[in-house]
Every structure is written in C-alpha cells, then in structure tokens.
C-alpha atoms as a PDB file:
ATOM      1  CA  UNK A   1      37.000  -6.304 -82.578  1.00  0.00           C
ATOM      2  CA  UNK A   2      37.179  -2.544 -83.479  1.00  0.00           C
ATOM      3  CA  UNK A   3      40.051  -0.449 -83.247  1.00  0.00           C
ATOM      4  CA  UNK A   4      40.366   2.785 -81.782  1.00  0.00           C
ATOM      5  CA  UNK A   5      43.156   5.187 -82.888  1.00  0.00           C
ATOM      6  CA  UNK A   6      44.138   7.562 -80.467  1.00  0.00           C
ATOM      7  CA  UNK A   7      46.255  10.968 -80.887  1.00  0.00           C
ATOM      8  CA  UNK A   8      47.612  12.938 -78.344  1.00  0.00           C
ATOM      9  CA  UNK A   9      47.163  16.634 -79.030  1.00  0.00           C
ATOM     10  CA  UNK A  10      47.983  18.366 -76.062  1.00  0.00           C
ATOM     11  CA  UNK A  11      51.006  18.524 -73.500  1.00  0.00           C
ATOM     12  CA  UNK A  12      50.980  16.480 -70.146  1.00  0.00           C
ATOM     13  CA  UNK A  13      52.938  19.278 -69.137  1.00  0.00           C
ATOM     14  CA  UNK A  14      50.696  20.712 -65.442  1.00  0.00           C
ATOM     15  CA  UNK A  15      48.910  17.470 -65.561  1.00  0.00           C
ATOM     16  CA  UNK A  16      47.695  15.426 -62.603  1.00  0.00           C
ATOM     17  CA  UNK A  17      50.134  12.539 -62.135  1.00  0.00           C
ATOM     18  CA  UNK A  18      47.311  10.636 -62.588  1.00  0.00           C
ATOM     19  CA  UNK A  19      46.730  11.186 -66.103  1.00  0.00           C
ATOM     20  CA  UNK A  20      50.520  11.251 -66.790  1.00  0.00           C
ATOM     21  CA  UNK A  21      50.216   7.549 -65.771  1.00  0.00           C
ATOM     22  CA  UNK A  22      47.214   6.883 -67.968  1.00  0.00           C
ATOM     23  CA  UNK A  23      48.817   8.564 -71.064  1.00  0.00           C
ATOM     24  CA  UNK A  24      51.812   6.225 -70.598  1.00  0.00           C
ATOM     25  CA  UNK A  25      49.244   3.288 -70.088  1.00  0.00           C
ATOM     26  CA  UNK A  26      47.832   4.242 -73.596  1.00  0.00           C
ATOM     27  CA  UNK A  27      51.383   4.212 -75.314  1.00  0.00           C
ATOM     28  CA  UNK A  28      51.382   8.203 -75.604  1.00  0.00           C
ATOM     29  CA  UNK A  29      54.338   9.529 -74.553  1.00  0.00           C
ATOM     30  CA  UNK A  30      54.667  13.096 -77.401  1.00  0.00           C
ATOM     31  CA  UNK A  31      52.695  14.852 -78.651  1.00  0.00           C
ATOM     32  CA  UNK A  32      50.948  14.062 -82.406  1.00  0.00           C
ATOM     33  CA  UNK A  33      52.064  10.560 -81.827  1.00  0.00           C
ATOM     34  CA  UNK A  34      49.211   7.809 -82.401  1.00  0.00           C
ATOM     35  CA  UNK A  35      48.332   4.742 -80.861  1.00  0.00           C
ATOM     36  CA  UNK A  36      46.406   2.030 -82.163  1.00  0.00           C
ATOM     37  CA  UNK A  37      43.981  -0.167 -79.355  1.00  0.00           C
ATOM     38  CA  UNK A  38      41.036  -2.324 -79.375  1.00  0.00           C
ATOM     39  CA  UNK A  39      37.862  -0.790 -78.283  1.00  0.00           C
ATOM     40  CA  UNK A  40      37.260  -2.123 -74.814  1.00  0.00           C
ATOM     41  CA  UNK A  41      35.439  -0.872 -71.671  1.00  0.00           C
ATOM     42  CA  UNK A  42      39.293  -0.272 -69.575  1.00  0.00           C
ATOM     43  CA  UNK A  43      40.242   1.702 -73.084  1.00  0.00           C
ATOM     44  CA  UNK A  44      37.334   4.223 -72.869  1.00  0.00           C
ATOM     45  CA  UNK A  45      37.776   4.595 -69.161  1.00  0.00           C
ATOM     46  CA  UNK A  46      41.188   5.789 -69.956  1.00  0.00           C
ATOM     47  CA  UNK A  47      40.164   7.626 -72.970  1.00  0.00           C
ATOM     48  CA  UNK A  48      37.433   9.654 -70.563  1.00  0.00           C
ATOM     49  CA  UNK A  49      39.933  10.179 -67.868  1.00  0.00           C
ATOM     50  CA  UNK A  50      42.294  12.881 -69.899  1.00  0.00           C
ATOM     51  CA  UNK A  51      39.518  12.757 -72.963  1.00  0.00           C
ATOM     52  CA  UNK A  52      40.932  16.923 -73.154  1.00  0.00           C
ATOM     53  CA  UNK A  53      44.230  15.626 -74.199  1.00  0.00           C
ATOM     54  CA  UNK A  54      43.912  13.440 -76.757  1.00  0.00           C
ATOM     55  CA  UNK A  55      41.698  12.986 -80.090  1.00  0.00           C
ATOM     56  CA  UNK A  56      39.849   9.500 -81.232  1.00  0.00           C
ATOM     57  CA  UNK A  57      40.181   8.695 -85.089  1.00  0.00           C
END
C-alpha cells in the first residue's frame, strides 16, 4: 500500500478544536515535523479537513 508523508507547515494556533484533534490524530503535534501513513480513505478525510495546514510529500 502507498505511503503518504505528511508535513505540518502552519500553526494550530486559532484553530477549530476540531482540527486540533485531527492534527493530533495524524501524529502532528509542531510544526515542520513529518508523519509517515498509509494512503487510506479515513487518511484523506483527515488530510482534507485542515488540508491549509499541512503539505503531502
């Protein structure tokens, strides 16, 4: 299965608590850090939730 590495690039600072939850779902918890995760339908939900956050490699 493919991989999906994600990067966080902007602060949760002001965020809905929400997407705080989802960005501690996907492992992010600072800035520049990256996660690795299968590609799955529950990942890109995620992903589109705070997609202006964070970067796909």
């Amino acid at each position: 299965m493919a991989t999906l590495k994600i990067k966080q690039i902007k602060s949760r600072i002001r965020c809905p608590k929400d997407q705080k939850r989802t960005l501690d779902a996907l492992g992010l918890r600072k800035l520049n850090r990256v996660v690795e995760h299968d590609d799955t339908p529950s990942i890109r939900g995620m992903l589109e939730k705070v997609k202006h956050l964070v970067i796909v490699e």
